[in-house]
C-alpha atoms as a PDB file:
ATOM      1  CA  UNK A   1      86.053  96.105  32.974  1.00  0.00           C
ATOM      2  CA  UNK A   2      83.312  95.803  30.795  1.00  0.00           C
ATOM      3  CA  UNK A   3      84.960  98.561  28.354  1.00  0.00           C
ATOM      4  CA  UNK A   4      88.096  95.855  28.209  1.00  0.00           C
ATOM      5  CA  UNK A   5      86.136  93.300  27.387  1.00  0.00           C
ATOM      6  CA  UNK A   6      83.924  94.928  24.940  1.00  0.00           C
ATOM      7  CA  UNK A   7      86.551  96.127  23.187  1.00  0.00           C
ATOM      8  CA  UNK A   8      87.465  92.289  22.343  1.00  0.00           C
ATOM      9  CA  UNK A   9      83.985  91.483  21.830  1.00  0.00           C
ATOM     10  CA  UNK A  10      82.446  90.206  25.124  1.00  0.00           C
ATOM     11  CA  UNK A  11      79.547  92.636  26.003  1.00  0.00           C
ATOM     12  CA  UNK A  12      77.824  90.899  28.631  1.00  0.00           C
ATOM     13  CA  UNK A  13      78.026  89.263  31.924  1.00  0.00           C
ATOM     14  CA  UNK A  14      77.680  86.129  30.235  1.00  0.00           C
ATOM     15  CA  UNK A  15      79.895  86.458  27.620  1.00  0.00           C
ATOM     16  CA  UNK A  16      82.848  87.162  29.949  1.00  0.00           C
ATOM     17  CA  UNK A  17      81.651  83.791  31.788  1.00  0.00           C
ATOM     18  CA  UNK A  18      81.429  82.159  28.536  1.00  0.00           C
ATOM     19  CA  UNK A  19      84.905  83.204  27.680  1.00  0.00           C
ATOM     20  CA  UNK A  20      86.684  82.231  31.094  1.00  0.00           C
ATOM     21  CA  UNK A  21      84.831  78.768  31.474  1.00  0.00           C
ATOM     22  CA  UNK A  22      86.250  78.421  27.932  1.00  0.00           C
ATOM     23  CA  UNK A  23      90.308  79.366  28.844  1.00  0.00           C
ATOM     24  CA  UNK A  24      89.700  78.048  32.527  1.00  0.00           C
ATOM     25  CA  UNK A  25      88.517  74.520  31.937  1.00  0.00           C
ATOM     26  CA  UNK A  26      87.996  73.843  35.974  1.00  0.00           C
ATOM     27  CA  UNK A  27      85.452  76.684  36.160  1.00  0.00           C
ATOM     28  CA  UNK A  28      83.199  75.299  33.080  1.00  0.00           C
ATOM     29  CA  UNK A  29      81.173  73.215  35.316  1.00  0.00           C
ATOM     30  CA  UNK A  30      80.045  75.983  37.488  1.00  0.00           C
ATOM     31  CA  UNK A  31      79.150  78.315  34.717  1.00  0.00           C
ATOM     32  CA  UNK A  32      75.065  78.543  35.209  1.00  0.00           C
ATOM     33  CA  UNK A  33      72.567  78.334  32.585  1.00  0.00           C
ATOM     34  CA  UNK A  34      71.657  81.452  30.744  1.00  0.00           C
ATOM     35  CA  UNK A  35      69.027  83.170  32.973  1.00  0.00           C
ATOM     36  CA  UNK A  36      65.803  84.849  30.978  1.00  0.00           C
ATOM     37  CA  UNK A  37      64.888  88.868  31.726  1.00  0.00           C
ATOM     38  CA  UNK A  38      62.189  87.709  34.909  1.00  0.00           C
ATOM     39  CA  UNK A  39      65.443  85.311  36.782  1.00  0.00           C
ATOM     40  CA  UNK A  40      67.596  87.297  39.274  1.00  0.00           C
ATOM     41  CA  UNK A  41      71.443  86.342  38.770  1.00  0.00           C
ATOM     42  CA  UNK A  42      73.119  83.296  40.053  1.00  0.00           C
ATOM     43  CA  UNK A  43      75.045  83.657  42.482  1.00  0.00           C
ATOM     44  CA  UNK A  44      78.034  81.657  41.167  1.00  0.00           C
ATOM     45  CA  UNK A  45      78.324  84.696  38.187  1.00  0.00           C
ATOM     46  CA  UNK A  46      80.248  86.535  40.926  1.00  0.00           C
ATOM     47  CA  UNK A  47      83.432  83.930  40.727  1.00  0.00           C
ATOM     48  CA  UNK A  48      83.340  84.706  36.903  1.00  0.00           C
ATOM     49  CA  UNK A  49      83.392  88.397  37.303  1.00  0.00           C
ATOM     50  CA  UNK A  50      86.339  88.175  40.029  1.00  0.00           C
ATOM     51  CA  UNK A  51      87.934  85.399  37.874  1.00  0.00           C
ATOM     52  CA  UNK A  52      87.396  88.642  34.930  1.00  0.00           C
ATOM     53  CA  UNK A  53      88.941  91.069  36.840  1.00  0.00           C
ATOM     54  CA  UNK A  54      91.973  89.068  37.936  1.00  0.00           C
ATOM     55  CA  UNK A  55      92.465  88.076  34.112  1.00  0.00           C
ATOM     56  CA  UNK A  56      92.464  91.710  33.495  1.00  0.00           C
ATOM     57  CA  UNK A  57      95.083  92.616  35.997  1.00  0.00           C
ATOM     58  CA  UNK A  58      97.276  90.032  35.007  1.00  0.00           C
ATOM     59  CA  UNK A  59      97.178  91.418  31.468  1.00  0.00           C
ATOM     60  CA  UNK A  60      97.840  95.142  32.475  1.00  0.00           C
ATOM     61  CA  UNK A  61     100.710  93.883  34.529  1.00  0.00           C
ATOM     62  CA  UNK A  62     102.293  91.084  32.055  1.00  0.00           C
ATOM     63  CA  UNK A  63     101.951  94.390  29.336  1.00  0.00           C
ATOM     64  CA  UNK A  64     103.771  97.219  31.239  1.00  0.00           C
ATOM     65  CA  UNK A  65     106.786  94.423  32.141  1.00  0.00           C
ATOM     66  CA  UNK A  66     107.249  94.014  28.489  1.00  0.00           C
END
């Protein structure tokens, strides 16, 4: 996954967030605040990661139908 998305640009965590709170505008309001080096991760960064990995499924699947 993080290949995929680094290939368009996205290399972090929060950049993937960043991008689906963007396209998904019900999951903006749950995107936490950038954390610093010391903060462990919120917890609400795992919806974004499953949200990434669905959007990447559905993209390897809508490609091989066409």
């Amino acid at each position: 996954m993080r290949t995929i998305f680094a290939e368009q640009g996205v290399p972090t965590k929060y950049a993937r967030a960043q991008l689906i709170a963007g396209q998904v505008s019900e999951l903006s309001p749950l995107l936490p605040p950038p954390r610093k080096i010391w903060m462990s991760e919120d917890a609400r960064m795992s919806l974004f990661e499953a949200a990434a990995l669905a959007w990447i499924a559905y993209g390897e699947q809508k490609a091989s139908a066409e």
